[in-house]
PDB file of N, CA and C in Angstrom:
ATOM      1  N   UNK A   1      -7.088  21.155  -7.534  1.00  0.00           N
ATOM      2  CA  UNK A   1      -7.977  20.825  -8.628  1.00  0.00           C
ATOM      3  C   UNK A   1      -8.532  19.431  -8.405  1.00  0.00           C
ATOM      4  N   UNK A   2      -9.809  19.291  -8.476  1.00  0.00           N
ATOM      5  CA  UNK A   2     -10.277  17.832  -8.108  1.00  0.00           C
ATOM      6  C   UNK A   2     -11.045  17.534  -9.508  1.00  0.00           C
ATOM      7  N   UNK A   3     -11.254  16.542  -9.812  1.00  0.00           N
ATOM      8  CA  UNK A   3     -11.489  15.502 -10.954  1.00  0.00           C
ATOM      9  C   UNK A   3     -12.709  14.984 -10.612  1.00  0.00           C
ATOM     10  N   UNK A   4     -13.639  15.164 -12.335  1.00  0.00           N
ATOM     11  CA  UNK A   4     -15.011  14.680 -12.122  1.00  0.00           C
ATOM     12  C   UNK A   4     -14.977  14.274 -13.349  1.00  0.00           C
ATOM     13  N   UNK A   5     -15.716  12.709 -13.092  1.00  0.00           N
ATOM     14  CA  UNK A   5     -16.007  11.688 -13.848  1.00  0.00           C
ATOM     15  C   UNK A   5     -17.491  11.841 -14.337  1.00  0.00           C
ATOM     16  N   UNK A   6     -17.418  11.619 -15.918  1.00  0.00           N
ATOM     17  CA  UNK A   6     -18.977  11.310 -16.581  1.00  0.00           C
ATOM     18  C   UNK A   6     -19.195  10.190 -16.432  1.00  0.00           C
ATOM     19  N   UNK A   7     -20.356   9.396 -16.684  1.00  0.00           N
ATOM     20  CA  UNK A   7     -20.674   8.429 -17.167  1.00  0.00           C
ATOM     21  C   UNK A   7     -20.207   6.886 -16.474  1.00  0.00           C
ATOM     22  N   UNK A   8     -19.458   7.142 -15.562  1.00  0.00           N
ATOM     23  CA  UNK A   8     -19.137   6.138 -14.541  1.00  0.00           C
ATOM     24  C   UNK A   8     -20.162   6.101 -12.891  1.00  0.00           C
ATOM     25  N   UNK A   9     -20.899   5.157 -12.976  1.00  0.00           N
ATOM     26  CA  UNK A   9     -21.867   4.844 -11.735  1.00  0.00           C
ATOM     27  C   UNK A   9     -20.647   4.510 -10.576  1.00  0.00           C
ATOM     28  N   UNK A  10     -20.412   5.321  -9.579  1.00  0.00           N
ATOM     29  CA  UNK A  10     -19.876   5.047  -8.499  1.00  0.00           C
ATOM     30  C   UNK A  10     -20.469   4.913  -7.599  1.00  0.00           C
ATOM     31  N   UNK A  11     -21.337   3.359  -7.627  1.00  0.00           N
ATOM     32  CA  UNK A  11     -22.157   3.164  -5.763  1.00  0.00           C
ATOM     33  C   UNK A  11     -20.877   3.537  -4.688  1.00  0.00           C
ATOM     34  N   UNK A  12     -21.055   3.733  -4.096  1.00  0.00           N
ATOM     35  CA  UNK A  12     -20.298   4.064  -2.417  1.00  0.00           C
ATOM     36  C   UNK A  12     -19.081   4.649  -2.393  1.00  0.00           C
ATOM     37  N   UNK A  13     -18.522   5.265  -3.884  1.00  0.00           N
ATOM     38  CA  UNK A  13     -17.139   6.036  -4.324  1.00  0.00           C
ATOM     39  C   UNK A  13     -17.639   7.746  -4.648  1.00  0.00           C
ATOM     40  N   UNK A  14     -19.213   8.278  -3.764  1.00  0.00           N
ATOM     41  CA  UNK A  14     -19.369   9.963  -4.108  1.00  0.00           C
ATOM     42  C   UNK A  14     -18.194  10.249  -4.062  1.00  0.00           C
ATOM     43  N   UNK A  15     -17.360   9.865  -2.975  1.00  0.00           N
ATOM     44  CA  UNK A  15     -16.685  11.055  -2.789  1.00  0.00           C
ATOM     45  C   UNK A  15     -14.750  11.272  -3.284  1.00  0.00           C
ATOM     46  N   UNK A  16     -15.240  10.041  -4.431  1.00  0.00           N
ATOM     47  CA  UNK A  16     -14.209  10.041  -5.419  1.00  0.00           C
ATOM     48  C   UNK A  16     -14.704  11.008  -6.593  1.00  0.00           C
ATOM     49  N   UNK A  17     -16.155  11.293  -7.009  1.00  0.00           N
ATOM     50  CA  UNK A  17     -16.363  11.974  -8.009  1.00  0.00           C
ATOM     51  C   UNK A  17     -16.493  13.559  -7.802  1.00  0.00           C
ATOM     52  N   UNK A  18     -15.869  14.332  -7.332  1.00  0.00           N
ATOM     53  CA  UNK A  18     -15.857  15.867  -7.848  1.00  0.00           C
ATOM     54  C   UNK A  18     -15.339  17.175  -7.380  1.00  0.00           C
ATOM     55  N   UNK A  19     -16.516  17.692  -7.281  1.00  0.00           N
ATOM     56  CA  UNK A  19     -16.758  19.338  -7.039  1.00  0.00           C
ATOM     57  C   UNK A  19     -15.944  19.803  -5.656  1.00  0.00           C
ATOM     58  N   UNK A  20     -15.274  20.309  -5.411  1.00  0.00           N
ATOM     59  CA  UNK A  20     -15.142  20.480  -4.016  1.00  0.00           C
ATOM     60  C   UNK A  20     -16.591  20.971  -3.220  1.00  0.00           C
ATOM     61  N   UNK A  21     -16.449  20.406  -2.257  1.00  0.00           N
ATOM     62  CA  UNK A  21     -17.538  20.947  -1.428  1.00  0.00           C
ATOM     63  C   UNK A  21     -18.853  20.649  -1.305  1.00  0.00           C
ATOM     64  N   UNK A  22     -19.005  19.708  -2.386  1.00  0.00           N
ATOM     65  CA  UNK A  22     -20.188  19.003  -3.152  1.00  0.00           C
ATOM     66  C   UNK A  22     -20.262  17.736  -2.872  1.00  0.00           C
ATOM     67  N   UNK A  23     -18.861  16.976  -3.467  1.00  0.00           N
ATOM     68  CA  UNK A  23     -18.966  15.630  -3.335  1.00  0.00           C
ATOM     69  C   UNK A  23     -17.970  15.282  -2.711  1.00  0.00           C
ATOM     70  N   UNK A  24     -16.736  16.243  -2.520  1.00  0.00           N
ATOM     71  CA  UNK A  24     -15.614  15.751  -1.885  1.00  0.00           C
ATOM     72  C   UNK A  24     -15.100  17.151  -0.904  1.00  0.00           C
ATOM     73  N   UNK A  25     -14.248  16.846  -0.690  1.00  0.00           N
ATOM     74  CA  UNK A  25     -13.394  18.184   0.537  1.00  0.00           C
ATOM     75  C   UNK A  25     -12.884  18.853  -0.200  1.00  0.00           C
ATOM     76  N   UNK A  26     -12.411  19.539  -0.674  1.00  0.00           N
ATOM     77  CA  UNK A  26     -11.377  20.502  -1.332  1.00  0.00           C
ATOM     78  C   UNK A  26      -9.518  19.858  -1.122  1.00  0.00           C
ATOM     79  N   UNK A  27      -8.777  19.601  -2.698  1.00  0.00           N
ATOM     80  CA  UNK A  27      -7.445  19.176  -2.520  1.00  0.00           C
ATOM     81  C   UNK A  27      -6.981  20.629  -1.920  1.00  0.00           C
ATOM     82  N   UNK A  28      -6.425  20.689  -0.766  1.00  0.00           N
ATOM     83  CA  UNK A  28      -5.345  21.921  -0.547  1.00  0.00           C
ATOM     84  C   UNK A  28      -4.660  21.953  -1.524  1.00  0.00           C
ATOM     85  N   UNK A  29      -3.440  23.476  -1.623  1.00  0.00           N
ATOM     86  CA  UNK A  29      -2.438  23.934  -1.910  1.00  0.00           C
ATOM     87  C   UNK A  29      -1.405  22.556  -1.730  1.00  0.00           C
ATOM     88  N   UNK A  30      -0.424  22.171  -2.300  1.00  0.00           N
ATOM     89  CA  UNK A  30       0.527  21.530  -2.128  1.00  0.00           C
ATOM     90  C   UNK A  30       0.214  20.489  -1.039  1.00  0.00           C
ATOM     91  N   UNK A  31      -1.012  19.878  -1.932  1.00  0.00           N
ATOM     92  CA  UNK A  31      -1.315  18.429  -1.299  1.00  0.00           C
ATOM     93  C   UNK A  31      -1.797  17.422  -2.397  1.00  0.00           C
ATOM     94  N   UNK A  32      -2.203  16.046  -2.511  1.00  0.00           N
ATOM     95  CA  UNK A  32      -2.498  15.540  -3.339  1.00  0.00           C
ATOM     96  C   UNK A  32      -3.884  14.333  -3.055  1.00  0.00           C
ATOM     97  N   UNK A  33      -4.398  14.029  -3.487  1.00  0.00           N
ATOM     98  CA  UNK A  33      -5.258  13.133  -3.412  1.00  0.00           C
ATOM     99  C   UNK A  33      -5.291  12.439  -4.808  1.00  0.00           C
ATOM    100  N   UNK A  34      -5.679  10.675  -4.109  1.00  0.00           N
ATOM    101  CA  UNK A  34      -5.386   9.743  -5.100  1.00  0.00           C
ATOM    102  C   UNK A  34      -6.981   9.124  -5.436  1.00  0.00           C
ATOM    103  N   UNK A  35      -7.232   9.466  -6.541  1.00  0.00           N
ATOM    104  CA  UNK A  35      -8.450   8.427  -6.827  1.00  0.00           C
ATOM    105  C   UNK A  35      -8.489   7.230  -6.917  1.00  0.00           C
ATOM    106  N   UNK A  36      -9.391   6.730  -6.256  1.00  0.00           N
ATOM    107  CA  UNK A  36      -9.181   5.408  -6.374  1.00  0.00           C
ATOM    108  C   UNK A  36     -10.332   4.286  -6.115  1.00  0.00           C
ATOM    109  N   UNK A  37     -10.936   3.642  -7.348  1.00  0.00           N
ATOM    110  CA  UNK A  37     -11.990   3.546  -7.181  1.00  0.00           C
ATOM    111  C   UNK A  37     -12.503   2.071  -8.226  1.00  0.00           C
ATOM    112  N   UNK A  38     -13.188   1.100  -7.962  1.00  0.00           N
ATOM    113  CA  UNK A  38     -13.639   0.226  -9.030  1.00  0.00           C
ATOM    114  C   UNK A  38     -14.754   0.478 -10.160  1.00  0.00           C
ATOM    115  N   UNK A  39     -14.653   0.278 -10.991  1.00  0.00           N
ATOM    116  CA  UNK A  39     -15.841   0.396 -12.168  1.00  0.00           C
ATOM    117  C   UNK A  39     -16.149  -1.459 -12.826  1.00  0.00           C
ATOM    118  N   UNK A  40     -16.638  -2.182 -11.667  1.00  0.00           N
ATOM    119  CA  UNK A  40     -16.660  -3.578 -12.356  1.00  0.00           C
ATOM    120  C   UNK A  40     -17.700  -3.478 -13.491  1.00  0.00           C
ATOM    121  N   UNK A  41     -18.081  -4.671 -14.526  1.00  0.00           N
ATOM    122  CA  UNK A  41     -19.301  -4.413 -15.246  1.00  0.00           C
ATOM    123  C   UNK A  41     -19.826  -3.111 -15.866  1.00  0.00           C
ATOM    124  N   UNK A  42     -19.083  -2.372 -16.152  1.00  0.00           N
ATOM    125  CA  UNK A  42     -19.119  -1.203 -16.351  1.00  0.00           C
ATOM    126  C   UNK A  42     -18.371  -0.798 -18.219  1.00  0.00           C
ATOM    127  N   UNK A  43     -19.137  -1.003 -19.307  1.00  0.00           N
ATOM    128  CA  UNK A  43     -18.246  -0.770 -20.312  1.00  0.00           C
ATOM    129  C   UNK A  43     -18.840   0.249 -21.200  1.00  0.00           C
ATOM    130  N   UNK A  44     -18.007   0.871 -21.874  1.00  0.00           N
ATOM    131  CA  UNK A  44     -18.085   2.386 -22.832  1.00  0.00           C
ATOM    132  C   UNK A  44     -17.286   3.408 -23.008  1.00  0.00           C
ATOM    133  N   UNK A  45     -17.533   4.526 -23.190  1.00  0.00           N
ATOM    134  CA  UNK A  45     -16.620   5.596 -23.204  1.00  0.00           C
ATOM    135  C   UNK A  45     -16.848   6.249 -22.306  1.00  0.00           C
ATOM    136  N   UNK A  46     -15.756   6.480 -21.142  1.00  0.00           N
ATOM    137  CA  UNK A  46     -16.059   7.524 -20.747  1.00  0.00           C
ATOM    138  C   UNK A  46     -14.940   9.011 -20.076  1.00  0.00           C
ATOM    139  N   UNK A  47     -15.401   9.738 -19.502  1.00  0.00           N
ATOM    140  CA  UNK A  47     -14.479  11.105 -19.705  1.00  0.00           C
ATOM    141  C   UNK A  47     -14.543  12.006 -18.351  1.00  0.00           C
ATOM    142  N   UNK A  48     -13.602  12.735 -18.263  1.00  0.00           N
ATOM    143  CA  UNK A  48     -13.249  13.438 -17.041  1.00  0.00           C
ATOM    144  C   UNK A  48     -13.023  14.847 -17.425  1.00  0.00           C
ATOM    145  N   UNK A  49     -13.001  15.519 -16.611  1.00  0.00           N
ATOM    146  CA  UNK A  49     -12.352  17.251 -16.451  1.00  0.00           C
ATOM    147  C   UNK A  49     -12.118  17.524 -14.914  1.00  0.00           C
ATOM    148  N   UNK A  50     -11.707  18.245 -14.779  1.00  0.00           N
ATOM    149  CA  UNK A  50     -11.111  19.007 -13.693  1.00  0.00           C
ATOM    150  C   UNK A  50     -11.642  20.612 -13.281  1.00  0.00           C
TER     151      UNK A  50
END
């Protein structure tokens, strides 16, 4: 299951934000991936899904 962010501008972090296959690789079966990413200057609400 990979994790996609609203409302957060990620210059040079695509491939922290999403879709498999879209923006990132696909997490395998019994593997994990760590997001990890800055949002400086960046303030509001914002929200994720999977």
């Amino acid at each position: 299951t990979s994790v996609h962010w609203h409302g957060i501008f990620q210059n040079g972090t695509n491939e922290m934000d999403g879709p498999a296959f879209i923006n990132q690789c696909p997490i395998t079966p019994q593997d994990s991936f760590l997001y990890n990413f800055q949002i400086p200057d960046q303030a509001g609400t914002f929200w994720y899904h999977s």
